[in-house]
C-alpha atoms as a PDB file:
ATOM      1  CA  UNK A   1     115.592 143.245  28.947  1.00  0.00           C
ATOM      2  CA  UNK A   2     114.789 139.760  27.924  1.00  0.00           C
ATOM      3  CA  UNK A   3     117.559 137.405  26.315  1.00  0.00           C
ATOM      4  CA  UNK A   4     115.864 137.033  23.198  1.00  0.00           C
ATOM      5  CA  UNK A   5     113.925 138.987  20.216  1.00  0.00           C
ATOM      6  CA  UNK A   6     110.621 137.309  20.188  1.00  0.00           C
ATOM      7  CA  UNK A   7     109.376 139.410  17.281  1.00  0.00           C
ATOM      8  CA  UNK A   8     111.145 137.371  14.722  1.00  0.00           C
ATOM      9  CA  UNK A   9     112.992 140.418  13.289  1.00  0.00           C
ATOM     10  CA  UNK A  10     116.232 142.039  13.101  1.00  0.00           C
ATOM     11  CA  UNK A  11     117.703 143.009  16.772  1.00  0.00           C
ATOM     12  CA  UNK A  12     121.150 143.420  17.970  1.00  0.00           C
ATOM     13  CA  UNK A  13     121.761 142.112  21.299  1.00  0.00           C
ATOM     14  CA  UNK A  14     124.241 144.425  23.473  1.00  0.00           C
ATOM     15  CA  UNK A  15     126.283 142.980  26.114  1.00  0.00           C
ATOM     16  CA  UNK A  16     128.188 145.565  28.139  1.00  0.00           C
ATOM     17  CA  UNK A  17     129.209 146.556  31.567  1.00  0.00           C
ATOM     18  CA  UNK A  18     128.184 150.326  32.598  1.00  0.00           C
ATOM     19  CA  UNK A  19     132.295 150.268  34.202  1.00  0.00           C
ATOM     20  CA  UNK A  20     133.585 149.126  30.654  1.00  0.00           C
ATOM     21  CA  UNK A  21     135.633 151.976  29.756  1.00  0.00           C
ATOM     22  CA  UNK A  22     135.661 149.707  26.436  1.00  0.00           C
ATOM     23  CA  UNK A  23     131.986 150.075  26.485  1.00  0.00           C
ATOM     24  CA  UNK A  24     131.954 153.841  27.244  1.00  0.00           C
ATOM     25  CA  UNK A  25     133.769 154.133  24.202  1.00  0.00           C
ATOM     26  CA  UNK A  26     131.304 151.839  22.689  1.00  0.00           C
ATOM     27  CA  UNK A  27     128.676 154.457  23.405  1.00  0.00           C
ATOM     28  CA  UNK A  28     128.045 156.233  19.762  1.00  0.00           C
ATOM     29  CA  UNK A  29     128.130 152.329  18.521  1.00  0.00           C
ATOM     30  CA  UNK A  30     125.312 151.590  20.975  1.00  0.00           C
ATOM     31  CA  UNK A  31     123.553 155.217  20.352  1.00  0.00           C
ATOM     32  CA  UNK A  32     123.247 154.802  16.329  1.00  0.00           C
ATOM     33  CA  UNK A  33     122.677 151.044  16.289  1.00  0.00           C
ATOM     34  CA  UNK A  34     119.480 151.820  18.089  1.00  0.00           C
ATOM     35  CA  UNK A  35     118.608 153.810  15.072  1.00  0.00           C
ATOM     36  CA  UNK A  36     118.748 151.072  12.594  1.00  0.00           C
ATOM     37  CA  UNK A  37     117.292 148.261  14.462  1.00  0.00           C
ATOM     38  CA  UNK A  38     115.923 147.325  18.429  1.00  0.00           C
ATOM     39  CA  UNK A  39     119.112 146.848  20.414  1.00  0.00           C
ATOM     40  CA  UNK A  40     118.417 144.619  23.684  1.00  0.00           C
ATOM     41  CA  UNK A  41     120.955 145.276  26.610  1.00  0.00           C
ATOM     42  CA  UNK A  42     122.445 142.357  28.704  1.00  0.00           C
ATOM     43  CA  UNK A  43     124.637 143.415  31.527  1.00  0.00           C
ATOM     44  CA  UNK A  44     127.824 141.394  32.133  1.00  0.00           C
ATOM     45  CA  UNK A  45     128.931 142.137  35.879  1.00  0.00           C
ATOM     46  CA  UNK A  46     132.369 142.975  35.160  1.00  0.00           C
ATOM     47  CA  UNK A  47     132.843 144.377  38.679  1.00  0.00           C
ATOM     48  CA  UNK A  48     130.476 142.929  40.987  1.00  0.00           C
ATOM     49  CA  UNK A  49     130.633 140.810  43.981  1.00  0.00           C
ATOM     50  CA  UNK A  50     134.467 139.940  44.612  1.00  0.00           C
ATOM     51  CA  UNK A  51     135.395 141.789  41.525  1.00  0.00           C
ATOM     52  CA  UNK A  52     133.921 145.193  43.288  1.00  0.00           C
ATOM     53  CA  UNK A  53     137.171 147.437  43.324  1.00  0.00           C
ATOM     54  CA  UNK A  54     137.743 150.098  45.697  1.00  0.00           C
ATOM     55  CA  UNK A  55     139.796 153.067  43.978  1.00  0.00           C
ATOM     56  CA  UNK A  56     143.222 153.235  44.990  1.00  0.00           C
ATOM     57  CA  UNK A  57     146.374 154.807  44.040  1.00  0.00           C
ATOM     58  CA  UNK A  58     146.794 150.688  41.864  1.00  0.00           C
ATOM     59  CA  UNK A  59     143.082 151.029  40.286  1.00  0.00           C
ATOM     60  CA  UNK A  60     144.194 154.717  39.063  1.00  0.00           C
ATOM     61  CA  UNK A  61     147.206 153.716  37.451  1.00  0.00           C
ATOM     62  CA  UNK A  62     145.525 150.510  35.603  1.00  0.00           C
ATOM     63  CA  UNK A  63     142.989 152.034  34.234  1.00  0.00           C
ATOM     64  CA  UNK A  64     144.268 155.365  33.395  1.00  0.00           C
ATOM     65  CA  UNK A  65     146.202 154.233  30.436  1.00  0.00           C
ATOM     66  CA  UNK A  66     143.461 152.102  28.707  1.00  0.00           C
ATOM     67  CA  UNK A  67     141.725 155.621  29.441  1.00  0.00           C
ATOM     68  CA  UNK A  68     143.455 157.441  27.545  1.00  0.00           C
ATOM     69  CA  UNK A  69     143.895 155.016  24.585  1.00  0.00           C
ATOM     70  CA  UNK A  70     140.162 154.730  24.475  1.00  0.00           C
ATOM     71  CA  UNK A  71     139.868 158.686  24.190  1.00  0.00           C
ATOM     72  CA  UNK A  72     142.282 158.734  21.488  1.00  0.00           C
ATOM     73  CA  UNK A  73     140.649 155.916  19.310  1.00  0.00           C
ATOM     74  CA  UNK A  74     137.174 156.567  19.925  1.00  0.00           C
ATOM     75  CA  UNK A  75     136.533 161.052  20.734  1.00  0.00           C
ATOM     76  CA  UNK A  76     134.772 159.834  23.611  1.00  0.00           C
ATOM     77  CA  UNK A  77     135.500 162.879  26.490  1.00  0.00           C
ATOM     78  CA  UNK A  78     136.820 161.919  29.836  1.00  0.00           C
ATOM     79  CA  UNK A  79     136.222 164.134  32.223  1.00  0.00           C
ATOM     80  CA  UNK A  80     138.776 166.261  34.989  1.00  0.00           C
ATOM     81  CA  UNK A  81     136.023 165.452  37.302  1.00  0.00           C
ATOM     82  CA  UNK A  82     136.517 161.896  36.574  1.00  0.00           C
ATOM     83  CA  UNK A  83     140.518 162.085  36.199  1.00  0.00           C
ATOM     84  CA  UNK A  84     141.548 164.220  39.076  1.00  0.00           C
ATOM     85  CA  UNK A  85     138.232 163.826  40.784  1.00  0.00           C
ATOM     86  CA  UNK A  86     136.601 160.200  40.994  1.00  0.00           C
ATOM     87  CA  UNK A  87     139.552 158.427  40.600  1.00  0.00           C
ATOM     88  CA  UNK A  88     141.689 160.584  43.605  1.00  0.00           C
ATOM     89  CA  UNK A  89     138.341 159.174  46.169  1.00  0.00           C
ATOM     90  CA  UNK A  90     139.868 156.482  47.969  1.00  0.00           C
ATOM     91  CA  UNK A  91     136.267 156.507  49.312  1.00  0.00           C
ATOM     92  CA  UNK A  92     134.455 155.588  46.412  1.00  0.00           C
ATOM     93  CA  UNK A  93     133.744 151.951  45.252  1.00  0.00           C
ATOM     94  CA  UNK A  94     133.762 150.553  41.777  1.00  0.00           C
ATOM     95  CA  UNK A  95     130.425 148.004  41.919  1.00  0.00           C
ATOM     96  CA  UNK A  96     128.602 146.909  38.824  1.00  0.00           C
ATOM     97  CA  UNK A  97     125.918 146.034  40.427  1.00  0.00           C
ATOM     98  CA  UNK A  98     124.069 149.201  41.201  1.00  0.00           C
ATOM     99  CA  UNK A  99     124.163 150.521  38.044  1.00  0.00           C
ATOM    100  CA  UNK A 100     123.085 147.153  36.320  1.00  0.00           C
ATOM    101  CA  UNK A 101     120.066 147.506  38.607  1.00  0.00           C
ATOM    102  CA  UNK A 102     119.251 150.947  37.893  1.00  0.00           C
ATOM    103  CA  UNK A 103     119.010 149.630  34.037  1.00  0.00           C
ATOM    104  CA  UNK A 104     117.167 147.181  34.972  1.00  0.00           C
ATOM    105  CA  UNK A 105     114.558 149.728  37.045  1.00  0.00           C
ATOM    106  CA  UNK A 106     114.694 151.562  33.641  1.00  0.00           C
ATOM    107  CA  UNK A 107     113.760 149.472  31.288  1.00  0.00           C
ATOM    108  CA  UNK A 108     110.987 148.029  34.000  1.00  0.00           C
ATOM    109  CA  UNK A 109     109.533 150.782  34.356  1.00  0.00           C
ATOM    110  CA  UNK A 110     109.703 152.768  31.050  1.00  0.00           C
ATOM    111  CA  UNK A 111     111.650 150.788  28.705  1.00  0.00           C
ATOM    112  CA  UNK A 112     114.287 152.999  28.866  1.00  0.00           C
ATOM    113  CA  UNK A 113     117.601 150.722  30.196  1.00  0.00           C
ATOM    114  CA  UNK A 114     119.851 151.780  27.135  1.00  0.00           C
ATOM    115  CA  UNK A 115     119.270 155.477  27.991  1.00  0.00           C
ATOM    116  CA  UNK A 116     119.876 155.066  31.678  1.00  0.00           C
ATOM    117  CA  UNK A 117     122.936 153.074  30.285  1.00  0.00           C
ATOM    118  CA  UNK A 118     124.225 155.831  28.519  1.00  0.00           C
ATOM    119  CA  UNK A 119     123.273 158.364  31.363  1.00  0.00           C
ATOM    120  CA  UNK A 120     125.172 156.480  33.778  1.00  0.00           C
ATOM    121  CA  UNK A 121     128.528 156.444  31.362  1.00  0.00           C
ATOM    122  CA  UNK A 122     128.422 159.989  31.114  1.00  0.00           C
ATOM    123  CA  UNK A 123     128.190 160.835  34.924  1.00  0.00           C
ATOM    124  CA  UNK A 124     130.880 158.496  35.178  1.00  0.00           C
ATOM    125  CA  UNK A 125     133.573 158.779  32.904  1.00  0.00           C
ATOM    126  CA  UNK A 126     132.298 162.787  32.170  1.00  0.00           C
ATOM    127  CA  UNK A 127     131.285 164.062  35.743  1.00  0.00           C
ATOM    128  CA  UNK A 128     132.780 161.585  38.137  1.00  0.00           C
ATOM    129  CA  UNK A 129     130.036 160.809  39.908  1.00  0.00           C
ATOM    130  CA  UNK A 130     129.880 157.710  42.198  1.00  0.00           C
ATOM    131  CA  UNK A 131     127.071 155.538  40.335  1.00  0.00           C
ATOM    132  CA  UNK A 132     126.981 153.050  42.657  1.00  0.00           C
ATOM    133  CA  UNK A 133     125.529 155.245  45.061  1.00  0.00           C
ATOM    134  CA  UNK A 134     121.058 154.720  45.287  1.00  0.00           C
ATOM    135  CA  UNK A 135     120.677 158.893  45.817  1.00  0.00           C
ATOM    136  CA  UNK A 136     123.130 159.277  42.919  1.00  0.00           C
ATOM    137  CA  UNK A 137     121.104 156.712  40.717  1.00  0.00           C
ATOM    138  CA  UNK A 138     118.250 158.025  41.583  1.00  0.00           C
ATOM    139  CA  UNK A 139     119.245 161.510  40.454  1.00  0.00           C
ATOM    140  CA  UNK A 140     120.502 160.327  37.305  1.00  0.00           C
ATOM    141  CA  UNK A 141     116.926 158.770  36.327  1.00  0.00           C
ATOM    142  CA  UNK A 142     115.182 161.734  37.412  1.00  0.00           C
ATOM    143  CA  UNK A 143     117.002 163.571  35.368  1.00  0.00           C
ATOM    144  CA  UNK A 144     116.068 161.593  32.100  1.00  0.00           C
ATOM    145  CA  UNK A 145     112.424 162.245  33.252  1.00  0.00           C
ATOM    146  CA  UNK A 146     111.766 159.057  34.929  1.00  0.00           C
ATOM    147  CA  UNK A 147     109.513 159.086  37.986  1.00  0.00           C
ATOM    148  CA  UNK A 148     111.951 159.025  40.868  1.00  0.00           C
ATOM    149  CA  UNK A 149     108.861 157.175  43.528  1.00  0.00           C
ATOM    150  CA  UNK A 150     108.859 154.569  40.528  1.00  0.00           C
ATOM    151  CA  UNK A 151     112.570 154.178  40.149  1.00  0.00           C
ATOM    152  CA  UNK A 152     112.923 153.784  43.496  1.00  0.00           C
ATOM    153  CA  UNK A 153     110.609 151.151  44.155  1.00  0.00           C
ATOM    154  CA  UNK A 154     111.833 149.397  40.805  1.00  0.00           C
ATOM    155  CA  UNK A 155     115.041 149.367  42.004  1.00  0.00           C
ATOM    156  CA  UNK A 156     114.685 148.000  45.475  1.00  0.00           C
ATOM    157  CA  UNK A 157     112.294 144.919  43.902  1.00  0.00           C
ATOM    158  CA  UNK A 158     114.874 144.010  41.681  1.00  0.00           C
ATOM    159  CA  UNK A 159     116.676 142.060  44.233  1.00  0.00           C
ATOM    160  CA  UNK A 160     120.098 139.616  44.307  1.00  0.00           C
ATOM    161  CA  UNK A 161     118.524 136.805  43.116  1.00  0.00           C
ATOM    162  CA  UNK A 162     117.403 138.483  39.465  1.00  0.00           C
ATOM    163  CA  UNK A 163     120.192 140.628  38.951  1.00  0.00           C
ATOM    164  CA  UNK A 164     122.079 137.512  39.345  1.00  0.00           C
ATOM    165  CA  UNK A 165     120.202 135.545  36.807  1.00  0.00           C
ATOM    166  CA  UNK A 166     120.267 138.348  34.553  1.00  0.00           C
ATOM    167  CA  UNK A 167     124.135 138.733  34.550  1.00  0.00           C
ATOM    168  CA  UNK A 168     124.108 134.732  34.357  1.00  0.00           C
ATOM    169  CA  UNK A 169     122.035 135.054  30.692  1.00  0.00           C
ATOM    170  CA  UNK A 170     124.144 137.781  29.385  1.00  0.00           C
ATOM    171  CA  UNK A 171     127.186 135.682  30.321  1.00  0.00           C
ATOM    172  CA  UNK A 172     125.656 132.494  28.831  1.00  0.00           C
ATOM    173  CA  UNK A 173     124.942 134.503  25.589  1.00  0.00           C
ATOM    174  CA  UNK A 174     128.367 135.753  25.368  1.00  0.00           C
ATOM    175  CA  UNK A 175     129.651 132.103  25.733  1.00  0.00           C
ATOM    176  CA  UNK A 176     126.895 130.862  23.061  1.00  0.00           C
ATOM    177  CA  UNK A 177     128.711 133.458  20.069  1.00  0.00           C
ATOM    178  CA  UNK A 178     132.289 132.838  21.217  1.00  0.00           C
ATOM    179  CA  UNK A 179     132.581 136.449  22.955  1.00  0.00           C
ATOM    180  CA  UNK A 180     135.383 137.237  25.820  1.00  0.00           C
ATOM    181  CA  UNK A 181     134.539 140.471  27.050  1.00  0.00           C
ATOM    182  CA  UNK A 182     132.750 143.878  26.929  1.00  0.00           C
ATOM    183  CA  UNK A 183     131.664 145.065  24.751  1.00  0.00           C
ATOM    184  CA  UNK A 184     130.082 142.481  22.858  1.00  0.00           C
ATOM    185  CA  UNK A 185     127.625 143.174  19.723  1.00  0.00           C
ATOM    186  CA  UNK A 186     125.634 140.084  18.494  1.00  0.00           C
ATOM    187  CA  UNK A 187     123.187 140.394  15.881  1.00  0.00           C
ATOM    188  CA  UNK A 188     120.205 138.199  15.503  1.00  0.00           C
ATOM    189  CA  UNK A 189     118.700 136.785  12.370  1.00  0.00           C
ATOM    190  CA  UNK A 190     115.743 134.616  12.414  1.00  0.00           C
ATOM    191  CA  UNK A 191     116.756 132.893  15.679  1.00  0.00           C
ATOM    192  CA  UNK A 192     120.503 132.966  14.234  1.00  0.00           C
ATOM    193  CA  UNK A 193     122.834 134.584  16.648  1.00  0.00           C
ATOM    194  CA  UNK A 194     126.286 135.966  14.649  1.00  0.00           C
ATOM    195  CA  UNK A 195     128.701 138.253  16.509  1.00  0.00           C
ATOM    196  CA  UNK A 196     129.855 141.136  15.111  1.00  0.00           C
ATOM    197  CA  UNK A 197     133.398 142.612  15.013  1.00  0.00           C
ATOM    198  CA  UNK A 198     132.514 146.467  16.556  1.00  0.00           C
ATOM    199  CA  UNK A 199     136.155 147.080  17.379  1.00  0.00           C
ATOM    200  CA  UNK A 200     137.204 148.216  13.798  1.00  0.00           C
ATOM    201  CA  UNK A 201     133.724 150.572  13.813  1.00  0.00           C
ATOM    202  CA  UNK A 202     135.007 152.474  16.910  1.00  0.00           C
ATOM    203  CA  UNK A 203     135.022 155.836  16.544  1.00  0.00           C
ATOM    204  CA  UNK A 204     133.321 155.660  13.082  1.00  0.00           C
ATOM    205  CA  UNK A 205     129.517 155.487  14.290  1.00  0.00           C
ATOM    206  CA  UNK A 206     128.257 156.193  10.546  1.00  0.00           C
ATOM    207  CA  UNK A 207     130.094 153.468   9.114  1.00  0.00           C
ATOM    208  CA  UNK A 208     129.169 151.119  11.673  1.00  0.00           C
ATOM    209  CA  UNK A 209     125.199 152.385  11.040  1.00  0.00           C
ATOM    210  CA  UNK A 210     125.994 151.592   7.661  1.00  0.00           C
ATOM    211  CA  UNK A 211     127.367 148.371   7.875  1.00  0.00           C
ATOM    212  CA  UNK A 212     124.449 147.758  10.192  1.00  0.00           C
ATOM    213  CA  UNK A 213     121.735 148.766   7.949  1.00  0.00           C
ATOM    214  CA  UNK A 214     123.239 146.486   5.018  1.00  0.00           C
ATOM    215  CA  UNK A 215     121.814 143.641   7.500  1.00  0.00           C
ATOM    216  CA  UNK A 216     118.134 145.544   7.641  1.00  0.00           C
ATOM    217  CA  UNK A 217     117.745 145.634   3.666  1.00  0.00           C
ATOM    218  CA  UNK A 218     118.561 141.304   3.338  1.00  0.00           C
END
């Protein structure tokens, strides 16, 4: 997923984390932007490194609310499996990093990023699967009809040192338009970068195509 639209037309430029409930809620947003014009995905790192969270009791009850409030704005379904399942494994980690990687493989591979993006939000926040797990990730791109030898290998060459740089570029384009979080929409223009306000759209996926599409006809 490079940084910039080279093809000198219309693109909106994504910036997300797949842990973002925000972003989860995001999801139609994401889905029928990439309808309207090419949406390039940058992925911000929310929880990587020292920010990697192991779930607890605490992480439960922080993010539980926002949860819920998410849900209730947006119609986006959160799973029991998630709930009562995922977030009861005092096991499981909460890593950004795996998932931004299997994106990564993705796209590499078959240009396909945003749909392992929205694969991985599902199995998360739906099914309560642990996603920063390789056999889990691996599963997951199968199942979109990836080749799983090719994922794999994908994967495991996408090392550190580039997932670092790409999370450095997404953050360094966030910074560029003014953004402070996830999600972040930014549309492009003739080498013009403009953020866009996509909180007021959520839960309203035709409006924001729409509003989107008014950009498309300039």
């Amino acid at each position: 997923m490079s940084t910039h639209n080279t093809s000198g037309t219309t693109a909106l430029h994504y910036i997300y984390d797949p842990l973002c409930g925000w972003c989860y809620g995001a999801a139609p947003l994401a889905a029928v932007a990439r309808e309207v014009m090419p949406v390039i995905g940058h992925g911000g790192g929310m929880m990587m490194g020292t920010n990697r969270q192991q779930v607890s009791p605490a992480l439960r009850n922080y993010v539980m609310p926002y949860d819920h409030r998410i849900a209730e704005l947006t119609g986006q379904p959160f799973g029991d499996d998630y709930f009562n399942g995922l977030l009861l494994d005092d096991t499981a980690v909460f890593d950004s990093a795996p998932p931004i990687r299997a994106i990564l493989a993705a796209e590499e591979i078959a240009g396909r990023g945003l749909d392992m993006l929205a694969r991985l939000q599902a199995a998360h926040y739906v099914e309560g699967k642990r996603v920063a797990d390789a056999e889990v990730l691996r599963a997951l791109a199968e199942e979109l009809g990836l080749d799983g030898a090719a994922f794999v290998q994908a994967y495991a060459r996408i090392g550190e040192a580039e997932l670092q740089q790409h999370v450095a570029a997404s953050r360094r384009l966030l910074a560029q338009v003014g953004g402070h979080g996830f999600p972040t929409f930014v549309l492009e223009q003739d080498g013009r970068f403009e953020m866009l306000d996509a909180g007021r759209w959520l839960g309203e996926p035709d409006a924001w195509r729409e509003h989107l599409s008014a950009y498309t006809r300039r």
